[in-house]
N, C-alpha and C. Protein backbone atom coordinates (compact mmCIF):
# COMPACT_ATOMS: atom_id res chain seq x y z
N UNK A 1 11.97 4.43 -7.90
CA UNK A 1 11.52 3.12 -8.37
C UNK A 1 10.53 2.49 -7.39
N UNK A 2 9.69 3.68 -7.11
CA UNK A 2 8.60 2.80 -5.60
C UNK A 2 7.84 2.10 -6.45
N UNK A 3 7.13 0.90 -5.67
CA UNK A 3 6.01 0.25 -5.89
C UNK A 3 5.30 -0.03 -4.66
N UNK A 4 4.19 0.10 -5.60
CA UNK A 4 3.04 -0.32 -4.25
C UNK A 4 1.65 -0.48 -5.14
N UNK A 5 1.32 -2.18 -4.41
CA UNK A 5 0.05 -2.34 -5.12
C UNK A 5 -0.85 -2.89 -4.22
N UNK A 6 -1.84 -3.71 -4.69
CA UNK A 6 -3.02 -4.32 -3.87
C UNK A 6 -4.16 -4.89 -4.47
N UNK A 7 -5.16 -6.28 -3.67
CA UNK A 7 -5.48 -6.28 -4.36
C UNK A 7 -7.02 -6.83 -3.07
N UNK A 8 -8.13 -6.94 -3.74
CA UNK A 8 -9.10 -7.43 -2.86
C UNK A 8 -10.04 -8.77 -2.69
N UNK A 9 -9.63 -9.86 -2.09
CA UNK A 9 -10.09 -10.99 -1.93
C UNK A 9 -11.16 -11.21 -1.67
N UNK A 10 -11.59 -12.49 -1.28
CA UNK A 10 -12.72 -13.10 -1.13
C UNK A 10 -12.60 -13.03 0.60
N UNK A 11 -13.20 -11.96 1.62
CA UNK A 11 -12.82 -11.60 2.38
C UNK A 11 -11.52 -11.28 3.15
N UNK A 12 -10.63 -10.45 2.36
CA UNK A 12 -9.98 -10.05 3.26
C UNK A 12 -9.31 -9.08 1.62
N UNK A 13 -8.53 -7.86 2.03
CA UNK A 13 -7.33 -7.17 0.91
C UNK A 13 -5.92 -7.60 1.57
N UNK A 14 -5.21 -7.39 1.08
CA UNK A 14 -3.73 -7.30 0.55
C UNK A 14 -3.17 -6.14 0.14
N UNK A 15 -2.16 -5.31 0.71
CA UNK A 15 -1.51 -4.75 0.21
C UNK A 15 0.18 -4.59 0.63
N UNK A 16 0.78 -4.51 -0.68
CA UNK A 16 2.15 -4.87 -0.63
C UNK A 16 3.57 -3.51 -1.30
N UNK A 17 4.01 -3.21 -0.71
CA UNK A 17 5.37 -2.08 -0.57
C UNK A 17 6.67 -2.54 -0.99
N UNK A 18 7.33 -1.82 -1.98
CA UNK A 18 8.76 -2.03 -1.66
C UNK A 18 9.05 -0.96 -0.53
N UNK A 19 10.80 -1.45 0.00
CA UNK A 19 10.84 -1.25 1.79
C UNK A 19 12.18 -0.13 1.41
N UNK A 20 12.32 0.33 0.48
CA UNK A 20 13.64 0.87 -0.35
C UNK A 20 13.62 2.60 -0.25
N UNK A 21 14.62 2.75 0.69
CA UNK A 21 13.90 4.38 1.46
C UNK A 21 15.41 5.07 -0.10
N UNK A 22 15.14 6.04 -0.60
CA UNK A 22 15.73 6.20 -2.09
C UNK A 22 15.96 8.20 -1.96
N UNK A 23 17.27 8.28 -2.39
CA UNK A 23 16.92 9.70 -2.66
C UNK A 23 18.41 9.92 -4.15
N UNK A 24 17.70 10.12 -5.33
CA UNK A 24 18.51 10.24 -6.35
C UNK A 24 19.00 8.60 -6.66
N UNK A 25 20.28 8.93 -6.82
CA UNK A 25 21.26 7.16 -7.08
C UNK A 25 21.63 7.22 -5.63
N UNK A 26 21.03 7.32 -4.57
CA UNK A 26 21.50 6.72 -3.59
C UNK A 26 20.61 6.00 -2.90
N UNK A 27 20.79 4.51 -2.16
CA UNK A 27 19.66 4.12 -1.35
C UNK A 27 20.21 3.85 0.21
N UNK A 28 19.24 4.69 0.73
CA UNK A 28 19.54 4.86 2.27
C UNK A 28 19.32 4.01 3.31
N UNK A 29 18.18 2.98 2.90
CA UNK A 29 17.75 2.17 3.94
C UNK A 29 17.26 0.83 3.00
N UNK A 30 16.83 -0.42 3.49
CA UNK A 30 15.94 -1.21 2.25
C UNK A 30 15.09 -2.26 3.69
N UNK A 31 14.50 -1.27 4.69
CA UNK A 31 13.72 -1.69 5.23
C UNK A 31 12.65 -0.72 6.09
N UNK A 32 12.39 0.10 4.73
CA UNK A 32 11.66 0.92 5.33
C UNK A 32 10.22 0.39 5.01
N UNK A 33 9.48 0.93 5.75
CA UNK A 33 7.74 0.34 5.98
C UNK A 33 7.21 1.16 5.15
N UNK A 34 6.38 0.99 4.24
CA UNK A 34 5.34 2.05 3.56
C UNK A 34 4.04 1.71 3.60
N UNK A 35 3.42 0.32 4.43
CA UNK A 35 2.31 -0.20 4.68
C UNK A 35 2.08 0.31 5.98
N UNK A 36 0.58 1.81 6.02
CA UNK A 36 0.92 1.72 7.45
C UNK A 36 -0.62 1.38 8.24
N UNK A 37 -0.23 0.48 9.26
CA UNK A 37 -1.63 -0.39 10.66
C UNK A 37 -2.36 1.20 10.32
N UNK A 38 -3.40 1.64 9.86
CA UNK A 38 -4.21 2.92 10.24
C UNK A 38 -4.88 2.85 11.49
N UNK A 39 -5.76 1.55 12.20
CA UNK A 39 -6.30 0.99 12.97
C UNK A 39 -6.26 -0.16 12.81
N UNK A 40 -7.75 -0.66 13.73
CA UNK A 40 -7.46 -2.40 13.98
C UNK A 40 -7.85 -3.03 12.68
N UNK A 41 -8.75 -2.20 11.61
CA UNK A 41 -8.72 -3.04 10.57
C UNK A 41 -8.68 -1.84 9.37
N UNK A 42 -7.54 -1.16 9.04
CA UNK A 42 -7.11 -0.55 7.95
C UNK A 42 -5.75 -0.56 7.54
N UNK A 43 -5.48 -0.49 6.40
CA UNK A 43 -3.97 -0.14 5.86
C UNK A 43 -3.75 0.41 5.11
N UNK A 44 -2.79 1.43 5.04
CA UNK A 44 -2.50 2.36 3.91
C UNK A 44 -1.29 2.59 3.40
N UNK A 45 -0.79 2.26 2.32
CA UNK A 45 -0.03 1.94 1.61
C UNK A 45 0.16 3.34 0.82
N UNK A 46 1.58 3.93 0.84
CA UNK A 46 1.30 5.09 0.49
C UNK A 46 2.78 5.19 -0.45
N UNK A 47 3.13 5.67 -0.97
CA UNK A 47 4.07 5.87 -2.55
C UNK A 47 4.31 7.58 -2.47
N UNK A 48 6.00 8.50 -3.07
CA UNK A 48 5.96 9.41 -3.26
C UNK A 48 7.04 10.32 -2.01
N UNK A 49 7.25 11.36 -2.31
CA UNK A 49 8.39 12.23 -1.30
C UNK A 49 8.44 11.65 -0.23
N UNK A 50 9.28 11.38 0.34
CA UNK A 50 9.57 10.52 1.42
C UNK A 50 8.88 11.58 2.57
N UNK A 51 9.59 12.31 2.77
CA UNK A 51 8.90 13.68 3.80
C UNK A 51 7.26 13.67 4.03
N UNK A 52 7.09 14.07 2.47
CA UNK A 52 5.47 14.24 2.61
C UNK A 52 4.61 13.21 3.00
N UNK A 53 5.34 11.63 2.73
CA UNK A 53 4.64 10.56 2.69
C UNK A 53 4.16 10.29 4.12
N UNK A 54 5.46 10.08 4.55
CA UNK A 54 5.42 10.01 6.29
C UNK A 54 4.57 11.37 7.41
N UNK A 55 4.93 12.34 6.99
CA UNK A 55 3.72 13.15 7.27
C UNK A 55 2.43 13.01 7.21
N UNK A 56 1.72 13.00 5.83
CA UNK A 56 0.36 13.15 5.60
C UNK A 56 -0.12 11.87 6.18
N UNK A 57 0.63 10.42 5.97
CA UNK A 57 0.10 8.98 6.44
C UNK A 57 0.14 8.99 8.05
N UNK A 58 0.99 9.40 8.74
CA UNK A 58 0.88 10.01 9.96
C UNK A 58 -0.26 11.15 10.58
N UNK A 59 -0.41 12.18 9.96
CA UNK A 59 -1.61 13.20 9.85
C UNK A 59 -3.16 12.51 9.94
N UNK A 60 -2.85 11.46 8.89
CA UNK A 60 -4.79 10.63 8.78
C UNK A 60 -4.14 9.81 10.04
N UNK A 61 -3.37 9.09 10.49
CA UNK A 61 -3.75 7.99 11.55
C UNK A 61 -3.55 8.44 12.77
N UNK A 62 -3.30 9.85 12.67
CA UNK A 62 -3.51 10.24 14.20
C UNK A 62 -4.82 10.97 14.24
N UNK A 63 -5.58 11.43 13.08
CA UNK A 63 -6.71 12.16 13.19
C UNK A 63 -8.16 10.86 13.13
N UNK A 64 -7.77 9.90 12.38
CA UNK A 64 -8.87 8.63 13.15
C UNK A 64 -8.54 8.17 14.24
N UNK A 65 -7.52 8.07 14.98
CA UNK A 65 -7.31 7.80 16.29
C UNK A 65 -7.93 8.95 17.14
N UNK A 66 -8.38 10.17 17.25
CA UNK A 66 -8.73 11.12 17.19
C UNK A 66 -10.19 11.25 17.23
N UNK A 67 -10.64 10.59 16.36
CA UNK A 67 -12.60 10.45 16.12
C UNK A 67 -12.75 9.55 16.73
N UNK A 68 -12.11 8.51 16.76
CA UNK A 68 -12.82 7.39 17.42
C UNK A 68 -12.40 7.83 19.19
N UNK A 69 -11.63 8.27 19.66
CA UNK A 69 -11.48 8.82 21.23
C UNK A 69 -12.44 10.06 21.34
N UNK A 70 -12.79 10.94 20.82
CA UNK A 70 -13.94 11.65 20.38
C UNK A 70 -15.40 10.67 20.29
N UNK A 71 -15.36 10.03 19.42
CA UNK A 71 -16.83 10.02 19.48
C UNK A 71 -17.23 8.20 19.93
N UNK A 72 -15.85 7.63 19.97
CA UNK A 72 -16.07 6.00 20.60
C UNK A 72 -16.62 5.08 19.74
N UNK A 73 -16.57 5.70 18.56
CA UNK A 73 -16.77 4.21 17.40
C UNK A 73 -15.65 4.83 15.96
N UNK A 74 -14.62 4.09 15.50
CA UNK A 74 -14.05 4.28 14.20
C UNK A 74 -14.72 4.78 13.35
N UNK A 75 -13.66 5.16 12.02
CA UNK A 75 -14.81 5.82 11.05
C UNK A 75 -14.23 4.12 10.00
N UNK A 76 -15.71 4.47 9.35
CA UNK A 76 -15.72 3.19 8.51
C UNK A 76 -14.56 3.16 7.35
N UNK A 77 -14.26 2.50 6.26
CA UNK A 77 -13.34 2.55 5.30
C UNK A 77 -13.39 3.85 4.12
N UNK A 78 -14.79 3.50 4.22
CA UNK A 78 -15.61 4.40 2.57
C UNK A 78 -15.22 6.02 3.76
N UNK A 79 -15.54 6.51 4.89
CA UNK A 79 -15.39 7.42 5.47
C UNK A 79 -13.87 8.30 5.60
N UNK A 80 -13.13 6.98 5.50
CA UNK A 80 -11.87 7.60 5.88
C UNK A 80 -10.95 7.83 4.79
N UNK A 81 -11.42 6.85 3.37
CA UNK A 81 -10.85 7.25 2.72
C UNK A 81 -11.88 9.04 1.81
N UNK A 82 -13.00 9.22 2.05
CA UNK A 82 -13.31 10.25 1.52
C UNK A 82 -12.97 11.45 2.58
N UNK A 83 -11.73 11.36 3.87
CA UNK A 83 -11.65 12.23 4.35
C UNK A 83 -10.41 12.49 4.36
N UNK A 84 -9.46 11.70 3.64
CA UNK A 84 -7.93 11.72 3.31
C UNK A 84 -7.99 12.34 2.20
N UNK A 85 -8.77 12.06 1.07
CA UNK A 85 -9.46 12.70 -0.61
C UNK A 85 -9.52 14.40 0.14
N UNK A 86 -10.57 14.32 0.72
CA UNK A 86 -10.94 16.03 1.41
C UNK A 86 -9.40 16.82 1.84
N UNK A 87 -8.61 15.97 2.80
CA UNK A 87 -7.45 16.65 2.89
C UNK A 87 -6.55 16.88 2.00
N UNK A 88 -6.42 15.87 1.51
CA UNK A 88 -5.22 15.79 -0.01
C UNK A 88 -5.61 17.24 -0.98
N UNK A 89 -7.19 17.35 -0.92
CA UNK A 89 -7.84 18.34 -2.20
C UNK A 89 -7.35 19.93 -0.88
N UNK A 90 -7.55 19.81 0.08
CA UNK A 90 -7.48 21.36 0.68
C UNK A 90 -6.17 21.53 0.36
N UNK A 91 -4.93 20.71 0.38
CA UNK A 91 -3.68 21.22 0.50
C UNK A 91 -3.46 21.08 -0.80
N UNK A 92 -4.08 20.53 -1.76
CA UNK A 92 -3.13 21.03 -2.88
C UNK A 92 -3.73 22.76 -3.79
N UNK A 93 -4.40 23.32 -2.69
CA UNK A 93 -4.47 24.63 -3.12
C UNK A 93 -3.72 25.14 -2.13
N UNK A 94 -2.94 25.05 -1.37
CA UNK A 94 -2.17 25.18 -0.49
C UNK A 94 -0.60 24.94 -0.76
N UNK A 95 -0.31 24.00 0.05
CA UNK A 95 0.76 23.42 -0.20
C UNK A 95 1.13 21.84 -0.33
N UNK A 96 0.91 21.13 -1.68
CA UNK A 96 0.51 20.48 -1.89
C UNK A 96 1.34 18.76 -1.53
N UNK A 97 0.66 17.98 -1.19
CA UNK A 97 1.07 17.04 -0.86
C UNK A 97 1.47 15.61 -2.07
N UNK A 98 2.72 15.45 -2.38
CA UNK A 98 3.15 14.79 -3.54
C UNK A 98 3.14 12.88 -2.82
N UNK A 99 1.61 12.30 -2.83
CA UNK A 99 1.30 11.54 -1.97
C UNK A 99 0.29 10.66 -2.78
N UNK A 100 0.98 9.54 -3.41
CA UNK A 100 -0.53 8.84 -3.78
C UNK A 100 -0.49 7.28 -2.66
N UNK A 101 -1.73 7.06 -2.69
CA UNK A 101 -2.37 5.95 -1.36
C UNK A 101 -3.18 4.70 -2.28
N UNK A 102 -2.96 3.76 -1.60
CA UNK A 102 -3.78 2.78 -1.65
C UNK A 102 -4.74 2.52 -0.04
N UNK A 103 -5.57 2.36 0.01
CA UNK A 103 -5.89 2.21 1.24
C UNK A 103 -7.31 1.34 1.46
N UNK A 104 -6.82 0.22 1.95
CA UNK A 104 -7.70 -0.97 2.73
C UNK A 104 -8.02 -1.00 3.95
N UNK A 105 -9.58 -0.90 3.89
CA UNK A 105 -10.20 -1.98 5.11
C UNK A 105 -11.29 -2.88 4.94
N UNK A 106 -11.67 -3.64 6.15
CA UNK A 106 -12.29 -4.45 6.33
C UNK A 106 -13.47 -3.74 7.21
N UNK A 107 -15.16 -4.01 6.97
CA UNK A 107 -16.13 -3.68 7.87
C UNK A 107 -16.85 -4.10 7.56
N UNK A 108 -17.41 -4.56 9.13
CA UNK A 108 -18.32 -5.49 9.47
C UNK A 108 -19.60 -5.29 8.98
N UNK A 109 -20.02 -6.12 8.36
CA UNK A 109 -21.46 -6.18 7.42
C UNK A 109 -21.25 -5.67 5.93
N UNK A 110 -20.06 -5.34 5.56
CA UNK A 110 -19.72 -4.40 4.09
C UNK A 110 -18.93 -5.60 3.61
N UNK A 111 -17.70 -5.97 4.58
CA UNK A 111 -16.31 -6.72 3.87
C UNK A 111 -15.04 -5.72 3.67
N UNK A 112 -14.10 -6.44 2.71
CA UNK A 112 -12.82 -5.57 2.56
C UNK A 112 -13.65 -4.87 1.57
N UNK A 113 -12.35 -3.58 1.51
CA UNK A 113 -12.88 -3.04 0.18
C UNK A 113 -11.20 -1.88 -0.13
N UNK A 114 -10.72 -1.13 -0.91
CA UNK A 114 -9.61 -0.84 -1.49
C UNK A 114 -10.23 0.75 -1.81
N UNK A 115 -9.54 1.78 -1.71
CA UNK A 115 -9.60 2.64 -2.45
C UNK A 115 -8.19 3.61 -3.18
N UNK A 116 -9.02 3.87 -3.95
CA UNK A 116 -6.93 4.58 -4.88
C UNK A 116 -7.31 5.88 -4.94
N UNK A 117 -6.22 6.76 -4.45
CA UNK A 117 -6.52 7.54 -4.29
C UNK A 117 -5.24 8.75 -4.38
N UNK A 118 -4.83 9.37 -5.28
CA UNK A 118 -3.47 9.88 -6.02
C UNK A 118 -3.48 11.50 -5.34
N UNK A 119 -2.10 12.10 -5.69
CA UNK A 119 -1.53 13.40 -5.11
C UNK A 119 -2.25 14.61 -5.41
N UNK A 120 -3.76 14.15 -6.59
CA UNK A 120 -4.34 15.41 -6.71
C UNK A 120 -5.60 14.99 -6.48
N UNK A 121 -5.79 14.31 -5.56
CA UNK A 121 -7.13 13.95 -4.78
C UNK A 121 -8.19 13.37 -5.87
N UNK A 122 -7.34 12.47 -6.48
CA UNK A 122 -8.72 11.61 -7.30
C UNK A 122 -8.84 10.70 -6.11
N UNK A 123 -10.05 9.82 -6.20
CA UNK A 123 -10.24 8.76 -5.76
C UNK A 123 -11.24 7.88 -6.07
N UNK A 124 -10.84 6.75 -6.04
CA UNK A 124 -12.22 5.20 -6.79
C UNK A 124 -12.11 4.28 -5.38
N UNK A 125 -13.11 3.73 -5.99
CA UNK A 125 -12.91 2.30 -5.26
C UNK A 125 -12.73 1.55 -6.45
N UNK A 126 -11.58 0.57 -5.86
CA UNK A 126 -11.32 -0.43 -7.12
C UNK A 126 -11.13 -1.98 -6.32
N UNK A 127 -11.04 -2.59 -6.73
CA UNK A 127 -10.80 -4.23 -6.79
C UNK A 127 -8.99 -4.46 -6.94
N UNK A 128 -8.58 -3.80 -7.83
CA UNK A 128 -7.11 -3.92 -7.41
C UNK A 128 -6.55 -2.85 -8.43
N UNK A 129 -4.95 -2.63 -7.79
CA UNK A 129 -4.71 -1.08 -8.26
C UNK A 129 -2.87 -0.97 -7.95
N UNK A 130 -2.16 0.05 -8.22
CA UNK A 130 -0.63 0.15 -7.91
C UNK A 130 -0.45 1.78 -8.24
N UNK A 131 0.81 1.78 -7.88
CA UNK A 131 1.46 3.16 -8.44
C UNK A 131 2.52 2.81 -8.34
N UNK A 132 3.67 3.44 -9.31
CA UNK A 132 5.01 3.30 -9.07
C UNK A 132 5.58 2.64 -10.44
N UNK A 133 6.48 2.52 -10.72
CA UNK A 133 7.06 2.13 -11.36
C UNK A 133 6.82 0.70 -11.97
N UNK A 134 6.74 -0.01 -10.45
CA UNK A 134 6.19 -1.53 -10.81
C UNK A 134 4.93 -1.45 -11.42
N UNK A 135 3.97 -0.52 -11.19
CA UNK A 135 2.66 -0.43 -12.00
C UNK A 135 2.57 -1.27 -13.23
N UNK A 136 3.60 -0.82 -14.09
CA UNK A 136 3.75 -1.47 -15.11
C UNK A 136 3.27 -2.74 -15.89
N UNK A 137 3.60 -3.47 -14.41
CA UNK A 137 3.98 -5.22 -14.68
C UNK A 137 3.08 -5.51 -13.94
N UNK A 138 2.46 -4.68 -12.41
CA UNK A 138 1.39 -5.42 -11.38
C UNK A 138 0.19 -5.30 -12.06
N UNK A 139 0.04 -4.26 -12.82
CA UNK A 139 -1.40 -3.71 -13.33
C UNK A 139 -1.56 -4.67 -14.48
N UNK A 140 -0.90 -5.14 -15.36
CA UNK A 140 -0.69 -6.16 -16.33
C UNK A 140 -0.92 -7.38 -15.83
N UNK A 141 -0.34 -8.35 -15.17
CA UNK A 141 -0.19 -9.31 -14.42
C UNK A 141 -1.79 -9.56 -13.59
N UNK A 142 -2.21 -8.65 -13.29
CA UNK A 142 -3.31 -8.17 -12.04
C UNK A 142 -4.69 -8.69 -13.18
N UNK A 143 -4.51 -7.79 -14.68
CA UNK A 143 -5.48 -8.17 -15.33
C UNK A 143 -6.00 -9.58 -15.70
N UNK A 144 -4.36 -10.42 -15.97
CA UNK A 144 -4.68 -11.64 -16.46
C UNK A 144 -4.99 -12.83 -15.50
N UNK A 145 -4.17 -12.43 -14.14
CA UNK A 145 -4.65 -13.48 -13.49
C UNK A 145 -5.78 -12.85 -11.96
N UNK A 146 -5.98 -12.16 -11.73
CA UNK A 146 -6.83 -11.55 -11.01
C UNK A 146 -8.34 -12.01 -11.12
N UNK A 147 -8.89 -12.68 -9.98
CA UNK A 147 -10.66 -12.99 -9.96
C UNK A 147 -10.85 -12.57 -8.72
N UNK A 148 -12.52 -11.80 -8.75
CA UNK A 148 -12.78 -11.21 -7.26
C UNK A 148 -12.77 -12.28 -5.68
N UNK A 149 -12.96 -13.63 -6.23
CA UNK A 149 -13.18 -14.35 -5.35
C UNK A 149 -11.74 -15.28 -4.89
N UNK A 150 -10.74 -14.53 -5.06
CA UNK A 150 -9.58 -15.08 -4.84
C UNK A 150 -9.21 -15.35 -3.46
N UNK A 151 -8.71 -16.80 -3.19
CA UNK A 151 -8.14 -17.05 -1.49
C UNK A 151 -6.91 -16.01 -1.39
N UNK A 152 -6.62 -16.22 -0.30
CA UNK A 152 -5.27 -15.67 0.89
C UNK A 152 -4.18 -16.76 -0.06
N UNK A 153 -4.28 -17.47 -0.53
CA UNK A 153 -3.21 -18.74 -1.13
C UNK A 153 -3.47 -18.18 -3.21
N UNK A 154 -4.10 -17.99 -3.95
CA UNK A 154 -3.88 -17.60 -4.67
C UNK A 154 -3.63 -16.13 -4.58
N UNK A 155 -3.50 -15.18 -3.58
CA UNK A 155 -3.44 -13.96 -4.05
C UNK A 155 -1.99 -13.63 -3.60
N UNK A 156 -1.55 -14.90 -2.66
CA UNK A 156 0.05 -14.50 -2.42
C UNK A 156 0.76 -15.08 -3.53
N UNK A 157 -0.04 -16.11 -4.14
CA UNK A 157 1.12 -16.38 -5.24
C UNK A 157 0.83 -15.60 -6.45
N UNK A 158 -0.45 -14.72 -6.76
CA UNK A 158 0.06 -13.77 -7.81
C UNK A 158 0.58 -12.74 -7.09
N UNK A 159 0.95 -11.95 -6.57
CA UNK A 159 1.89 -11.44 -5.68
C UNK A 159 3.02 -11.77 -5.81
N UNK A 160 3.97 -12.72 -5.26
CA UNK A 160 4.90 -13.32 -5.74
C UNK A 160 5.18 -12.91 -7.05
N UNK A 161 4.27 -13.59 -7.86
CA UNK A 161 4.31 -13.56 -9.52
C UNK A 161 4.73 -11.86 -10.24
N UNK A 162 4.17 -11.13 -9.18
CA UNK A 162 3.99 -9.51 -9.72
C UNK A 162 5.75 -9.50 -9.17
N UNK A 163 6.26 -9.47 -8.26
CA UNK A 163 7.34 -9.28 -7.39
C UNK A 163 8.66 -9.89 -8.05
N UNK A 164 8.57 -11.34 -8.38
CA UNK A 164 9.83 -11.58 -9.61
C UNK A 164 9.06 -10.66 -10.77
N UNK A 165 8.30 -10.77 -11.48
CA UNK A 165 8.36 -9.52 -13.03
C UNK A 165 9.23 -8.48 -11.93
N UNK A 166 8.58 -7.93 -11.51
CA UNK A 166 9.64 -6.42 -10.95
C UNK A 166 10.76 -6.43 -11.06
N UNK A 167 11.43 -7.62 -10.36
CA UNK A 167 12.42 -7.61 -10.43
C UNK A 167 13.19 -8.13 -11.36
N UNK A 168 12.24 -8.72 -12.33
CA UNK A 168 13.08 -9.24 -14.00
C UNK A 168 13.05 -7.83 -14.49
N UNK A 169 12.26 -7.39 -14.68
CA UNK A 169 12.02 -6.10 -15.82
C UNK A 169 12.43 -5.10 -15.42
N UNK A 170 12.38 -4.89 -14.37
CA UNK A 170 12.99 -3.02 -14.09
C UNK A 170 14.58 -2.94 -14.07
N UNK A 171 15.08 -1.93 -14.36
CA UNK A 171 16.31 -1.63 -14.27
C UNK A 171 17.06 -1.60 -12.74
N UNK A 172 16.41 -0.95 -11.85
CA UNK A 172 16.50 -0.71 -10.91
C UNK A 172 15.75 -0.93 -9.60
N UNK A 173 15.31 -2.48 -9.56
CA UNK A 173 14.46 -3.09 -9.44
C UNK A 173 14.51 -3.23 -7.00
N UNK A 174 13.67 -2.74 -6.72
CA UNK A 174 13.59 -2.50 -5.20
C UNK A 174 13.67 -4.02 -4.62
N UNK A 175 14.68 -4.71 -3.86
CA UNK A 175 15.59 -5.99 -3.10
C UNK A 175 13.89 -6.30 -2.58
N UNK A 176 13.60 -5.44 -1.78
CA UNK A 176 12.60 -5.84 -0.85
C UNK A 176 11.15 -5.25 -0.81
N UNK A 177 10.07 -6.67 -0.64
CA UNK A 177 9.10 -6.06 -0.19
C UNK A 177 8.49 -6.36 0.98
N UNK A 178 6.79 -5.81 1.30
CA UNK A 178 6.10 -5.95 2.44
C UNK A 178 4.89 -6.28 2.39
N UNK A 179 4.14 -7.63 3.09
CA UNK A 179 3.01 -8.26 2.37
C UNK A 179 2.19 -7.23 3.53
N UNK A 180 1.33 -6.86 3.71
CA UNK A 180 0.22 -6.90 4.77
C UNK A 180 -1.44 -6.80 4.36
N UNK A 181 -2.17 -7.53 5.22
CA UNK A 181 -3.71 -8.35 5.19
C UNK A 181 -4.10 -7.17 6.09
N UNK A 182 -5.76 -7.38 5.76
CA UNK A 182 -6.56 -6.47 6.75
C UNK A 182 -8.04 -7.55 6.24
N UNK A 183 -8.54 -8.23 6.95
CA UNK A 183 -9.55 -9.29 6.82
C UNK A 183 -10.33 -9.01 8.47
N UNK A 184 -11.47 -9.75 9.02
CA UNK A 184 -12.20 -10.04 10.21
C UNK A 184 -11.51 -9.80 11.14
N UNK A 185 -10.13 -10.36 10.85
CA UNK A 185 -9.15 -10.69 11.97
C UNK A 185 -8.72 -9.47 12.48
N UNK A 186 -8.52 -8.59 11.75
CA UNK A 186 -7.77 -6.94 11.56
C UNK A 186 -6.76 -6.82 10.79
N UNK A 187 -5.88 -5.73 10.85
CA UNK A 187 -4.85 -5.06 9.99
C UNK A 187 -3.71 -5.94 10.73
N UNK A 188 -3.03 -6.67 9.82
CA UNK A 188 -1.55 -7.17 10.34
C UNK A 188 -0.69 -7.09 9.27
N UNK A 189 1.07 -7.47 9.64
CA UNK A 189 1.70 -7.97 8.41
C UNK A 189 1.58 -9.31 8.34
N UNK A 190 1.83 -9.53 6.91
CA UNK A 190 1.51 -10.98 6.39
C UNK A 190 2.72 -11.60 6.27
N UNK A 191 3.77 -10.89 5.24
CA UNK A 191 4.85 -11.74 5.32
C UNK A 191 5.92 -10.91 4.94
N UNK A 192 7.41 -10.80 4.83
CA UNK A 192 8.03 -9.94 4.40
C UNK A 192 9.02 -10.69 2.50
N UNK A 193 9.20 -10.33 1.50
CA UNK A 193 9.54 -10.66 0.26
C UNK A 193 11.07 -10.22 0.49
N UNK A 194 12.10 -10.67 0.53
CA UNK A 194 13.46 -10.54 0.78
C UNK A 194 14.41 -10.75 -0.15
N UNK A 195 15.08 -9.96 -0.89
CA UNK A 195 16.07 -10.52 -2.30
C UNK A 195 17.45 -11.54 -1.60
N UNK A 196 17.38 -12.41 -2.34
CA UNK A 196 18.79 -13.69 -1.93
C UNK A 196 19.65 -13.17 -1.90
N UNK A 197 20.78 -13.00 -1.47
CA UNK A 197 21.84 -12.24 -1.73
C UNK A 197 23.52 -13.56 -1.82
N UNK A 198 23.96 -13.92 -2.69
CA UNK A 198 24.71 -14.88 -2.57
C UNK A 198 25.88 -14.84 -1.27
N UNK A 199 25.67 -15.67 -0.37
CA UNK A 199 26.98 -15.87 0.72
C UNK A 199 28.17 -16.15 0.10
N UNK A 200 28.61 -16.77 -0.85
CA UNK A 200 29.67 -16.48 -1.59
C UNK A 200 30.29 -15.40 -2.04
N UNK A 201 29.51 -14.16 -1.98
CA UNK A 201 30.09 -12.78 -2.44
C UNK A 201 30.83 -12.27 -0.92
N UNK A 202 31.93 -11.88 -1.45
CA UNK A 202 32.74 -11.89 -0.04
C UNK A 202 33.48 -10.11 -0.37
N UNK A 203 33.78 -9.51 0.41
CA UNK A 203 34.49 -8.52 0.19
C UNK A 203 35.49 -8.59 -0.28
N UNK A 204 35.99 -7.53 -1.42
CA UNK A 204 37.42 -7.48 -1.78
C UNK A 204 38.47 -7.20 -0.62
């Protein structure tokens, strides 16, 4: 029941994770991270086998950490996501990686910008995008109230807005999510989305 969506503002993106580490009907953790700092101004938001996920998202942020100690300047957004696309496409004639990404940055003289980019190495640039289950309701929601020139204050409250649907509509709907920004400032978290849990519920 992963979700993960995003979306791209009027300088700066957004992208947001449920934190719900899952294997079958069992849930193992509900604070796991799936938004990950790539550098000082990227984030990648990644959905899919828990194993593979943490691998391959690990694999790209140690190999741009890597170019830029190599050659002393980062690779830009549009660069890194057409070099995660390149890897994703070698291994799935290989051994294939069950891994789809959202992935934001911010650069200087360009702006934010988003790319989607799925387990068999498609990839776009889009304005806003999801995978997962929640897809459903964010990609819906995203259409009607979504404008390119949206603040940091309207894009957390359609956010919000996407985050209760999830959790009205799905059956099995993930307690928790994870806001994080990548704007001028750089890649940070923004805020964390936490399900209420009544203090009145007491153990038998």
């Amino acid at each position: 029941m992963e979700c993960v969506f995003g979306l791209v503002g009027k300088g700066f993106a957004l992208v947001v994770a449920d934190t719900s580490a899952v294997n079958s009907i069992l849930v193992h953790k509900s604070n796991e991270d799936k938004v990950m700092v790539l550098d000082s101004h990227k984030l990648l938001g990644a959905s899919g086998e828990p194993g593979d996920r943490v691998q391959f998202t690990e694999y790209i942020q140690k190999n741009l950490h890597l170019y830029q100690f190599r050659n002393g300047i980062p690779l830009t957004t549009a660069a890194t996501a057409n070099f995660t696309r390149g890897e994703l496409a070698t291994a799935l004639r290989k051994n294939p990686y069950s891994v789809n990404i959202l992935l934001a940055g911010y650069d200087k003289g360009v702006g934010p910008s988003m790319y989607y980019i799925d387990y068999i190495a498609t990839m776009h640039k889009i304005e806003k995008g999801a995978f997962g289950y929640g897809s459903y309701f964010s990609l819906s929601m995203m259409d009607r109230y979504y404008h390119p020139d949206m603040s940091i204050e309207e894009a957390i409250d359609l956010l919000d807005k996407i985050i209760i649907e999830i959790r009205t509509r799905l059956v099995v709907a993930p307690p928790n999510f994870v806001i994080k920004i990548v704007d001028q400032d750089g890649a940070r978290e923004y805020a964390w989305r936490e399900s209420i849990k009544s203090p009145e519920v007491s153990m038998a």
